[in-house]
Protein backbone atom coordinates (compact mmCIF):
# COMPACT_ATOMS: atom_id res chain seq x y z
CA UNK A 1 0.00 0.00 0.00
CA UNK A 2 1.49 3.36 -0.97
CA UNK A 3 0.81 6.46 0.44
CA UNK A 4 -0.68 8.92 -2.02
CA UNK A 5 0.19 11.83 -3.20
CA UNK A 6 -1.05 14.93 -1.04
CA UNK A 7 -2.06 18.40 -2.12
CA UNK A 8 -0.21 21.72 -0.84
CA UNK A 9 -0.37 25.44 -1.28
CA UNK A 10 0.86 26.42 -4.48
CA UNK A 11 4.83 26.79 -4.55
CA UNK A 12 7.08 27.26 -7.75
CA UNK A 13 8.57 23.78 -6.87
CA UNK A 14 7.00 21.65 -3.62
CA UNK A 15 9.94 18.85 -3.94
CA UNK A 16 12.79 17.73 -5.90
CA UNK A 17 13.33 13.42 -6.72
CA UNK A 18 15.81 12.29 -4.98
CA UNK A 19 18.22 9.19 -6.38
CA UNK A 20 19.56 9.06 -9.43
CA UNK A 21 19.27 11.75 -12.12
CA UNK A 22 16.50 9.77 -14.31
CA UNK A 23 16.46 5.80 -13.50
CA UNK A 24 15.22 5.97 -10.10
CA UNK A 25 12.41 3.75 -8.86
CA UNK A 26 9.96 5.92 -9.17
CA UNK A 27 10.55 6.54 -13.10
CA UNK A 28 10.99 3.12 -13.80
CA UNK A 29 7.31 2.55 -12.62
CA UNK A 30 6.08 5.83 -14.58
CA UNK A 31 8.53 4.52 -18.01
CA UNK A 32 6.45 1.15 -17.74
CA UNK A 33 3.14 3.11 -17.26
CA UNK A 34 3.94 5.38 -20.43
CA UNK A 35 5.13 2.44 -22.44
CA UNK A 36 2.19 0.43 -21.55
CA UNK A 37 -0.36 3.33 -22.69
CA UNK A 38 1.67 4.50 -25.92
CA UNK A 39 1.55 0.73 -26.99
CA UNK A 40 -2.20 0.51 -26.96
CA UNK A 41 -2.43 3.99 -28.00
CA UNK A 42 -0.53 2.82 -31.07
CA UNK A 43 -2.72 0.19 -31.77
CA UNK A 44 -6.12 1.13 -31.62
CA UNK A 45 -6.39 3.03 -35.03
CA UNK A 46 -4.85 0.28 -37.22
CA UNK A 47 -7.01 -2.63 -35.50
CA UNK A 48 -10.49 -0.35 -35.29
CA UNK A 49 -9.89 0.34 -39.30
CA UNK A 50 -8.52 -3.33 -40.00
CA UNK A 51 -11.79 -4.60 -37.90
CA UNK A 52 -13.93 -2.50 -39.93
CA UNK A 53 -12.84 -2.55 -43.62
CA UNK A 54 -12.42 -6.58 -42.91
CA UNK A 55 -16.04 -7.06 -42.06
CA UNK A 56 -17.66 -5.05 -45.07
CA UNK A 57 -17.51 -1.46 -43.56
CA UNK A 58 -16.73 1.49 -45.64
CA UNK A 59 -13.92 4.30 -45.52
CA UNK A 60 -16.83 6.78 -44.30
CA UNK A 61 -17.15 4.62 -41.47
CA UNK A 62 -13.84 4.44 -40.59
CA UNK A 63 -13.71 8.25 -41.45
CA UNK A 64 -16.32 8.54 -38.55
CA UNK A 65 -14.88 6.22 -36.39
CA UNK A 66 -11.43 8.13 -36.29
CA UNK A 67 -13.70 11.39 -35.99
CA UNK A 68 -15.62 10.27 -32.71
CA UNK A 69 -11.75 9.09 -30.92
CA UNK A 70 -10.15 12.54 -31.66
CA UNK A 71 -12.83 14.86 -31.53
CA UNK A 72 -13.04 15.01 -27.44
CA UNK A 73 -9.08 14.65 -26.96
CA UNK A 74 -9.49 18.15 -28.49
CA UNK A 75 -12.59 19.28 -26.76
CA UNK A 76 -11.83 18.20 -23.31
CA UNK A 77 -8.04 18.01 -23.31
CA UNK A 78 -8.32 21.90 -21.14
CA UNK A 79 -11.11 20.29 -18.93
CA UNK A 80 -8.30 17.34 -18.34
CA UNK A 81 -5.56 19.94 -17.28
CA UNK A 82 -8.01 21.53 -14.71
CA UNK A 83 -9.15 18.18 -13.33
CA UNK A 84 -5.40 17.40 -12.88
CA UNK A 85 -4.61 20.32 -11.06
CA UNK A 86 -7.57 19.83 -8.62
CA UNK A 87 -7.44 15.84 -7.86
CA UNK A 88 -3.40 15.25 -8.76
CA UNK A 89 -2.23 14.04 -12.01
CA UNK A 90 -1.95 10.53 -10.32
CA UNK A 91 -5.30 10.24 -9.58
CA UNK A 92 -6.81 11.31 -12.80
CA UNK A 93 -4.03 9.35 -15.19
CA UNK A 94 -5.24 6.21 -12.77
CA UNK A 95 -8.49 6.81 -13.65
CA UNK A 96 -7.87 7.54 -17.29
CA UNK A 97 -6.34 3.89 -17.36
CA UNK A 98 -9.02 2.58 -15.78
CA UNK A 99 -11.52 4.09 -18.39
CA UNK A 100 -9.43 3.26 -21.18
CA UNK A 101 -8.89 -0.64 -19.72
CA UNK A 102 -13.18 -0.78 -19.82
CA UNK A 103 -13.48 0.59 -23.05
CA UNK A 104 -10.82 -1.79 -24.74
CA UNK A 105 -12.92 -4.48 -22.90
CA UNK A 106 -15.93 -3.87 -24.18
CA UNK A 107 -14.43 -2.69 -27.83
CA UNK A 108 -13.03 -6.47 -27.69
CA UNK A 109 -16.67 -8.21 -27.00
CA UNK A 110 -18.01 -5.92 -29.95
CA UNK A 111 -15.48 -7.21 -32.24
CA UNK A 112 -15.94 -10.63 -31.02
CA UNK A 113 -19.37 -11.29 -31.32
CA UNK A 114 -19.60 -7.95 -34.34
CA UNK A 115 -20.91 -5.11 -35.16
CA UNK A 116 -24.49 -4.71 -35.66
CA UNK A 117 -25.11 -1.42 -34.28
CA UNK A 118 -22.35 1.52 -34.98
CA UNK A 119 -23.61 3.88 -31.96
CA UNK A 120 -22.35 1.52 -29.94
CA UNK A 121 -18.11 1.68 -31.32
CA UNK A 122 -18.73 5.07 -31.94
CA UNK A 123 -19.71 5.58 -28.45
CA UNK A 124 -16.90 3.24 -26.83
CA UNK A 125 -14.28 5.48 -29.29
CA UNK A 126 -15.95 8.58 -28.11
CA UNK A 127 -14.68 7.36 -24.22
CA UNK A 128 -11.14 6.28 -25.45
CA UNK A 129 -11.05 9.93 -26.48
CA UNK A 130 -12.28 11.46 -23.39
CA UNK A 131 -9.60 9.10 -21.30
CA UNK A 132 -7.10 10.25 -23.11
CA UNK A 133 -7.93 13.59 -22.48
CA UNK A 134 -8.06 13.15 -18.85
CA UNK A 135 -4.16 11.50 -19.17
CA UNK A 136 -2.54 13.84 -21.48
CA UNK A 137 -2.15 17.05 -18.95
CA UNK A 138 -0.53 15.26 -16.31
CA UNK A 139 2.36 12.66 -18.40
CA UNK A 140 3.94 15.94 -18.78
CA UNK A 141 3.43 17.21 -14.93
CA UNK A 142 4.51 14.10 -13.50
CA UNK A 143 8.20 14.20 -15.27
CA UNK A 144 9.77 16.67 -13.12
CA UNK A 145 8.24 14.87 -9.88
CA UNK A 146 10.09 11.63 -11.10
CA UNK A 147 13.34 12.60 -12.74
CA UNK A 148 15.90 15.33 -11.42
CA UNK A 149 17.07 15.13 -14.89
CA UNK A 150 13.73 16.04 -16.96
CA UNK A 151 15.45 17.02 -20.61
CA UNK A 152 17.48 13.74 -20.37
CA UNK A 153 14.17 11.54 -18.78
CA UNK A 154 12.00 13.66 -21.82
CA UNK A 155 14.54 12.06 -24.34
CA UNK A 156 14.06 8.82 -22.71
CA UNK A 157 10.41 8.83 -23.65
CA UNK A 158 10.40 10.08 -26.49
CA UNK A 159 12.43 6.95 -27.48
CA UNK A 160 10.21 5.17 -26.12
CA UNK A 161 7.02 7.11 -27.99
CA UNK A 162 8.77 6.56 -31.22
CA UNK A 163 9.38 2.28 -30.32
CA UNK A 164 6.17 2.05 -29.42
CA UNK A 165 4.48 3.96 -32.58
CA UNK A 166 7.51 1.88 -34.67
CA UNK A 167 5.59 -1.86 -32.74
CA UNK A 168 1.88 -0.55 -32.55
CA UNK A 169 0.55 -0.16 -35.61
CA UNK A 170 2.48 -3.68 -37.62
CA UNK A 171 1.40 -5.63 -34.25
CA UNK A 172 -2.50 -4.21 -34.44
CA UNK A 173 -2.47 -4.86 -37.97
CA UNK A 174 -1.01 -8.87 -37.54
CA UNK A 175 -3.27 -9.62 -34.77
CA UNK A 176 -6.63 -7.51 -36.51
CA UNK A 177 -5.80 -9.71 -39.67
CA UNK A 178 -6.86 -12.89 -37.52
CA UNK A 179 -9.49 -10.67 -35.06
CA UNK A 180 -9.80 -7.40 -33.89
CA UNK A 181 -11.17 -8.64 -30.76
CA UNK A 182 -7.75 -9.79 -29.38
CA UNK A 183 -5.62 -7.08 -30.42
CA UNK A 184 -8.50 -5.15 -27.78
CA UNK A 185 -7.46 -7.90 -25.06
CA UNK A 186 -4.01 -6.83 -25.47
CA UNK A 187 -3.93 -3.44 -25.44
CA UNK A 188 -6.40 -3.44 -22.06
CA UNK A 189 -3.47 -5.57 -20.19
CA UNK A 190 -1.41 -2.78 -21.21
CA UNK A 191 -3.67 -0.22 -19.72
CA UNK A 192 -4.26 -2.57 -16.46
CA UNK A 193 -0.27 -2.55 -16.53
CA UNK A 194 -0.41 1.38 -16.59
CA UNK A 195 -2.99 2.13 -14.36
CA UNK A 196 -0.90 -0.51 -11.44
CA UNK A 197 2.47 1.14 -11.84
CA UNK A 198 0.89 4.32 -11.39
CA UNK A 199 -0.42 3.20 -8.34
CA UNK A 200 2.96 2.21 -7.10
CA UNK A 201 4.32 5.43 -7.80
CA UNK A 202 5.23 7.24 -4.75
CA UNK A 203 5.02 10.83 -4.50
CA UNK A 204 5.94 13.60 -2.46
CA UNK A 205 3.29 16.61 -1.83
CA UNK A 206 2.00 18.23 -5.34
CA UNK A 207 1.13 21.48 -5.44
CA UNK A 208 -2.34 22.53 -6.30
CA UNK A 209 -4.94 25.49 -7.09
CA UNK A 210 -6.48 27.08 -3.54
CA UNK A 211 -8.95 25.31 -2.26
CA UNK A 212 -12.99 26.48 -3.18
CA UNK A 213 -12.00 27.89 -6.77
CA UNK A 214 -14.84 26.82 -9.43
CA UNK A 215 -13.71 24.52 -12.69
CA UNK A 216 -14.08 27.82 -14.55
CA UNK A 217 -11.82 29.84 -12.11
CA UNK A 218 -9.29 27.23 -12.59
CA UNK A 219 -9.19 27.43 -16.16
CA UNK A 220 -9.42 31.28 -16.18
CA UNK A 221 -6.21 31.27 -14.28
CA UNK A 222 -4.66 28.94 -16.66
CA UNK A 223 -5.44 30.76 -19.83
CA UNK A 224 -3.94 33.94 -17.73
CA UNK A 225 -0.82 32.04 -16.46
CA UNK A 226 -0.57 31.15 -20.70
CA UNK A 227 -0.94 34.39 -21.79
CA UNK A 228 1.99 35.57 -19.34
CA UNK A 229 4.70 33.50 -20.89
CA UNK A 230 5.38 35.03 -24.00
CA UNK A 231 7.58 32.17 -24.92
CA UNK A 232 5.10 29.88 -24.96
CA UNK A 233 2.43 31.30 -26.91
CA UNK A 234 4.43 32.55 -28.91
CA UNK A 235 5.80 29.30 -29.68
CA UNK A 236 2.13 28.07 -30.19
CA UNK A 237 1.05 30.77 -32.43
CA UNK A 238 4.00 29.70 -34.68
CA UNK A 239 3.49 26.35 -35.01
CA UNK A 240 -0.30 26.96 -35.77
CA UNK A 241 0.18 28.31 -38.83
CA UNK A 242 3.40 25.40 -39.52
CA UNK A 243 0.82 22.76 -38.88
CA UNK A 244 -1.15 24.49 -41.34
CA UNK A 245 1.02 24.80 -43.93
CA UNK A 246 3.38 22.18 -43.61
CA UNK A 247 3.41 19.08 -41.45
CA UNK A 248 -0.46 18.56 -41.74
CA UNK A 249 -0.72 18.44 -45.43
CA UNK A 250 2.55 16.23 -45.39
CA UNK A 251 0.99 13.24 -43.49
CA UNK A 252 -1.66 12.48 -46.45
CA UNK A 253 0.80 13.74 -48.99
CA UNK A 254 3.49 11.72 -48.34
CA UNK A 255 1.32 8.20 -48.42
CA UNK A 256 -0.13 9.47 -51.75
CA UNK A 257 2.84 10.13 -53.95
CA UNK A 258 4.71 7.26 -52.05
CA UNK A 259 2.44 3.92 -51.98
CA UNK A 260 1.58 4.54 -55.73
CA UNK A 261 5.00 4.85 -56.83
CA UNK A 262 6.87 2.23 -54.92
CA UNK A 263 4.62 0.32 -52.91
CA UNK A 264 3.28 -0.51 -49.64
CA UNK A 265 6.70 -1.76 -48.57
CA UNK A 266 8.47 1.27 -49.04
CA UNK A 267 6.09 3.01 -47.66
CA UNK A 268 6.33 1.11 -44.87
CA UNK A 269 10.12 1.61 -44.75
CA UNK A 270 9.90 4.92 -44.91
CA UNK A 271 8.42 5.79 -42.16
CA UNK A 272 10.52 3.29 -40.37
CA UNK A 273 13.59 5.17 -41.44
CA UNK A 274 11.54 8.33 -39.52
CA UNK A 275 10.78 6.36 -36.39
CA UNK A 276 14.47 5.34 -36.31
CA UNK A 277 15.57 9.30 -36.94
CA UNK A 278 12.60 10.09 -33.84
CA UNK A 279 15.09 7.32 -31.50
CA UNK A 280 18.48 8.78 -32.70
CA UNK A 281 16.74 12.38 -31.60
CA UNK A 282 15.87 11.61 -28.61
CA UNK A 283 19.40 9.93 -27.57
CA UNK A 284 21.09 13.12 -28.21
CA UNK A 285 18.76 14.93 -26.26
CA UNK A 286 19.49 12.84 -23.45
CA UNK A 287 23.14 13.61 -23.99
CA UNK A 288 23.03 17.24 -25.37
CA UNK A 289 22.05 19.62 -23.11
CA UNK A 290 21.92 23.65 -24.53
CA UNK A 291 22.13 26.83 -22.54
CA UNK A 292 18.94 27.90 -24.75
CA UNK A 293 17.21 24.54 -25.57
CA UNK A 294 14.41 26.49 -27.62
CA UNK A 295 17.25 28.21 -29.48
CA UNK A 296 18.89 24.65 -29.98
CA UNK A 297 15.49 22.79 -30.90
CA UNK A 298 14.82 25.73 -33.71
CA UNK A 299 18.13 25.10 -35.01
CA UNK A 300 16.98 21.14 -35.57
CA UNK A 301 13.82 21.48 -36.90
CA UNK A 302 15.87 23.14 -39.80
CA UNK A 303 16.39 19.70 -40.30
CA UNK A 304 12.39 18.98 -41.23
CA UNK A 305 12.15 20.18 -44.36
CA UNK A 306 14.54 17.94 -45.74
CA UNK A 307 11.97 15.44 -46.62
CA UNK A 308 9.56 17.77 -47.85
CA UNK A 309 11.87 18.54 -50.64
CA UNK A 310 12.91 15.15 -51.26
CA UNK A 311 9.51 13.72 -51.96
CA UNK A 312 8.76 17.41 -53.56
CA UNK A 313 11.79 16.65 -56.50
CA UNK A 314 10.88 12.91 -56.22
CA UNK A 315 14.52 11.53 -55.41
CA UNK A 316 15.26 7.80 -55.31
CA UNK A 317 13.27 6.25 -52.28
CA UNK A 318 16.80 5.15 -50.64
CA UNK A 319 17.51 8.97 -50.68
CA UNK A 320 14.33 9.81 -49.41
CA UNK A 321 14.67 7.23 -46.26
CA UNK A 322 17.82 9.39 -45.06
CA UNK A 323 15.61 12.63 -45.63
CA UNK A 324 13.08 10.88 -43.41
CA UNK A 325 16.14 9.87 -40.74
CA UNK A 326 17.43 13.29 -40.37
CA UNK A 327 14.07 14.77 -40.64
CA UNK A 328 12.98 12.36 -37.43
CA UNK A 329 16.04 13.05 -35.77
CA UNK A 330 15.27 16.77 -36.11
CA UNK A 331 12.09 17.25 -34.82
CA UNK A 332 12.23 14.60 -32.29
CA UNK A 333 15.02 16.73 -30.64
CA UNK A 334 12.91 19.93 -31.10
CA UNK A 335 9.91 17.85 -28.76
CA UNK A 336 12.20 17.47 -26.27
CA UNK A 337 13.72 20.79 -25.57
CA UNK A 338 10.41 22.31 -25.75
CA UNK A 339 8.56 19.57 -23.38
CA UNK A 340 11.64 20.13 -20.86
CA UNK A 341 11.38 23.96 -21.22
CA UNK A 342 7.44 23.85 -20.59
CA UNK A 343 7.53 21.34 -17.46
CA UNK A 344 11.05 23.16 -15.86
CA UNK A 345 10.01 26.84 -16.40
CA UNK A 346 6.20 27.15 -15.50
CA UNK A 347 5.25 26.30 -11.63
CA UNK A 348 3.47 23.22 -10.52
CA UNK A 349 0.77 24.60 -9.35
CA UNK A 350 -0.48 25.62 -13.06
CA UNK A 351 1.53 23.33 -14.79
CA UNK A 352 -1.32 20.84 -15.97
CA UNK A 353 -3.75 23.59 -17.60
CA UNK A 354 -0.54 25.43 -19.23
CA UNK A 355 0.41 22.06 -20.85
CA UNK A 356 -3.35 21.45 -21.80
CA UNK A 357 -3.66 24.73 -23.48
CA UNK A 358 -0.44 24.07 -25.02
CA UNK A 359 -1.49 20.75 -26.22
CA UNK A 360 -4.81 22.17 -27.54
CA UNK A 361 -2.62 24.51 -29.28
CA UNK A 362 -0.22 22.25 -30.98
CA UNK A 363 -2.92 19.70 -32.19
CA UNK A 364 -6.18 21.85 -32.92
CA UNK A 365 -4.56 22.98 -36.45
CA UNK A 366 -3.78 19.18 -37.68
CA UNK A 367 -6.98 18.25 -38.92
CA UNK A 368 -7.41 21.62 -40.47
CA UNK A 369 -3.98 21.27 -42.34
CA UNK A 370 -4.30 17.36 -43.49
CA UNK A 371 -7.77 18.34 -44.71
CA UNK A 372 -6.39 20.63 -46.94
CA UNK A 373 -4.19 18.82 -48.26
CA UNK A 374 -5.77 17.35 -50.74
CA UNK A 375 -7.88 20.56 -52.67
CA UNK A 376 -4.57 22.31 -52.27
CA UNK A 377 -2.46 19.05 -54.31
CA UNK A 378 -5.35 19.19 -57.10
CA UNK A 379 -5.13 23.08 -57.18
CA UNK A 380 -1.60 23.67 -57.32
CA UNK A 381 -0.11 20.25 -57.88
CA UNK A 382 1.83 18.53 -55.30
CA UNK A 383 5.26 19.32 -55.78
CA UNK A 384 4.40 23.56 -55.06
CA UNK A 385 2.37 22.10 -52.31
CA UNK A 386 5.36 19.99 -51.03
CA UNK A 387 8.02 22.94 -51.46
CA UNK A 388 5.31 25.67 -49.83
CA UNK A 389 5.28 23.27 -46.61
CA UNK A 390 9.48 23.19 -46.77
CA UNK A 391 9.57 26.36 -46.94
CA UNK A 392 7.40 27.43 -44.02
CA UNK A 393 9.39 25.23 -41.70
CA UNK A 394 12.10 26.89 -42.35
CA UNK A 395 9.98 30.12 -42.07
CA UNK A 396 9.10 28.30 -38.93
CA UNK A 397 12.93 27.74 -37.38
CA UNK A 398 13.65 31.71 -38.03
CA UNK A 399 10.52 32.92 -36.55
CA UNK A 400 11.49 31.06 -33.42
CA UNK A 401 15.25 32.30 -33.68
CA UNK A 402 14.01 35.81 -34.41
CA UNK A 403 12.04 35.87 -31.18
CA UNK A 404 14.22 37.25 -28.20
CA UNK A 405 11.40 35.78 -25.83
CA UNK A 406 11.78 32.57 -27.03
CA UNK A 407 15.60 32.37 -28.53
CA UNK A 408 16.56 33.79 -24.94
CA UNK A 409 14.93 31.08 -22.97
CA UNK A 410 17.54 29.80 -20.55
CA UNK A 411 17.72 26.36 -19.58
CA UNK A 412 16.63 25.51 -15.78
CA UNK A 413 19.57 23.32 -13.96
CA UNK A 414 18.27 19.79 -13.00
CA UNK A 415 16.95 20.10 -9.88
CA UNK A 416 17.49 23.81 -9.87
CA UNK A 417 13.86 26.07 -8.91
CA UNK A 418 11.22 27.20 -11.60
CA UNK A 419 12.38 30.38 -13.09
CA UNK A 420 9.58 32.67 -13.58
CA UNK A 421 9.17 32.33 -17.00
CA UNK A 422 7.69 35.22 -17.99
């Protein structure tokens, strides 16, 4: 039986992790809980679309299905931060878990037995997204309570984000080929795993909002705290419009010109060769440590457009797997100096809504920008579509540079206090 977590007043930094700089016991337990989660996160859009295209549905459906999983991450995502910050991030990612372990359970006896009715998968989905939600605010919170070193325990899981992605979808799409149904077994025993090693975690005191504020105070104070670090949303405002322009019209893009010129295969190697850049990225973060990490992580995602203008001039697919390495390793270095910049510079106290209106931020322009992508490639043909998007990341790495707010960030000192930020 561990003792929980307890709430305090709120301080720029209630306690530092003691033991060693990122493998201590209480990581370990919170590296198995992420690695569990990310695995079945992984999986569950390959094996929902393998489940449905196998039994007769139709790409609308699917279309839908994806539609009802992502549409309340984005809606309740802020809702998630505030929650986090009034009952711990501990308690809510448990309970996340727990949600997410039912839903898989009862995703797996619809796929068993089939699908007769939709309302009912698009209604299980529909919770997957609202637990994830509720999770998302505090996996970034709960770093700096279980690492003294949080750039070099960020780069550890973002290794671990990119082997997991690299397993999920190959090992949803093997198991989904014999049932659907099973690869839903699975991935609950990974949540069940989650949801106990969180429970083992032991924490010191968290800090938290005063006591008797309302759910809309809480958030109020959030957007406030936001709007205070210029940094940040300036950051956010940035990579709006790159999301726009650039990486979300790239996802469909790429698969397009790609799978119809050399195959499935290549395809599949491709974005191997991008998951194995993502690994490479995050070792050097865990290595490389910059006075002015959001200086540094501009600098590499200079490195981004390199595949944009590889596919854009259509070079040999060999040469367009080492655009996809360095382009991995590039922006998977970028996600760690600003994760570690956002979780060491803002206080604890506020730390779960800032990262949920950051999230918000980051992901609410995706959708808009792969959705786009297609009009755009029939409109202006996909090679001026492909160089546009290259050149607005690197657009993207000078606005950040150009910033003094943001290319004068300093980096915190492990273990050091919360710098104000502002």
């Amino acid at each position: 039986m561990t003792a929980p977590e307890l709430h305090t007043a709120p301080t720029a930094r209630v306690s530092t992790p003691v033991g060693p700089a990122i493998w201590s016991g209480n990581f370990r337990l919170y590296f198995t809980a992420r690695s569990a989660g990310l695995l079945s996160d992984a999986m569950l859009p390959v094996a929902v679309t393998t489940g449905l295209l196998t039994t007769g549905h139709t790409a609308s459906t699917v279309g839908y299905a994806m539609a009802f999983l992502l549409a309340p991450f984005a809606g309740l995502v802020l809702v998630g931060g505030v929650l986090a910050d009034r009952f711990t991030a501990r308690r809510l990612m448990i309970f996340a878990d727990l949600l997410n372990l039912t839903t898989r359970v009862l995703l797996a006896v619809l796929f068993f037995r089939g699908i007769d009715q939709l309302w009912q998968l698009y209604l299980l989905l529909a919770l997957a997204g609202t637990a994830a939600a509720m999770f998302q605010p505090g996996a970034a919170s709960t770093v700096p309570l279980v690492a003294r070193d949080v750039q070099g325990a960020n780069g550890v899981l973002r290794i671990s984000e990119a082997l997991t992605t690299l397993a999920g979808p190959p090992l949803a799409g093997l198991l989904a080929a014999a049932s659907t149904g099973w690869v839903m077994v699975i991935a609950g025993t990974m949540y069940a795993v989650s949801a106990t090693a969180l429970l083992a975690l032991r924490l010191g005191p968290v800090p938290a909002p005063p006591p008797g504020d309302s759910l809309w105070r809480n958030l109020v104070e959030g957007w406030h705290e936001f709007r205070a670090r210029s940094w940040m949303w300036g950051v956010i405002l940035i990579w709006m419009i790159f999301t726009v322009l650039s990486w979300g019209p790239l996802t469909p893009l790429f698969g397009s010109l790609v799978v119809p010129e050399h195959g499935g295969t290549v395809f599949g190697v491709l974005n191997g060769m991008f998951g194995a850049g993502t690994v490479v990225g995050g070792l050097i973060a865990i290595r490389l440590k910059p006075a002015r990490p959001l200086a540094a992580g501009a600098i590499a995602v200079l490195a981004f457009p390199v595949q944009q203008f590889a596919l854009a001039f259509d070079l040999p697919w060999p040469v367009l797997g080492a655009a996809q390495l360095i382009s991995g390793i590039g922006i998977s270095f970028w996600g760690v100096m600003w994760a570690t910049s956002v979780q060491t510079q803002v206080p604890g106290e506020v730390l779960n809504r800032i990262h949920a209106y950051e999230v918000a931020g980051s992901v609410c322009m995706f959708p808009l920008g792969s959705a786009l992508a297609g009009p755009a490639m029939e409109a202006f043909g996909a090679q001026r579509v492909l160089v546009l998007g290259g050149v607005v990341t690197v657009l993207t790495a000078a606005a950040l540079l150009l910033s003094p707010p943001i290319r004068g960030l300093r980096r915190v000192p492990d273990g050091g206090p919360v710098a104000g930020g502002h």
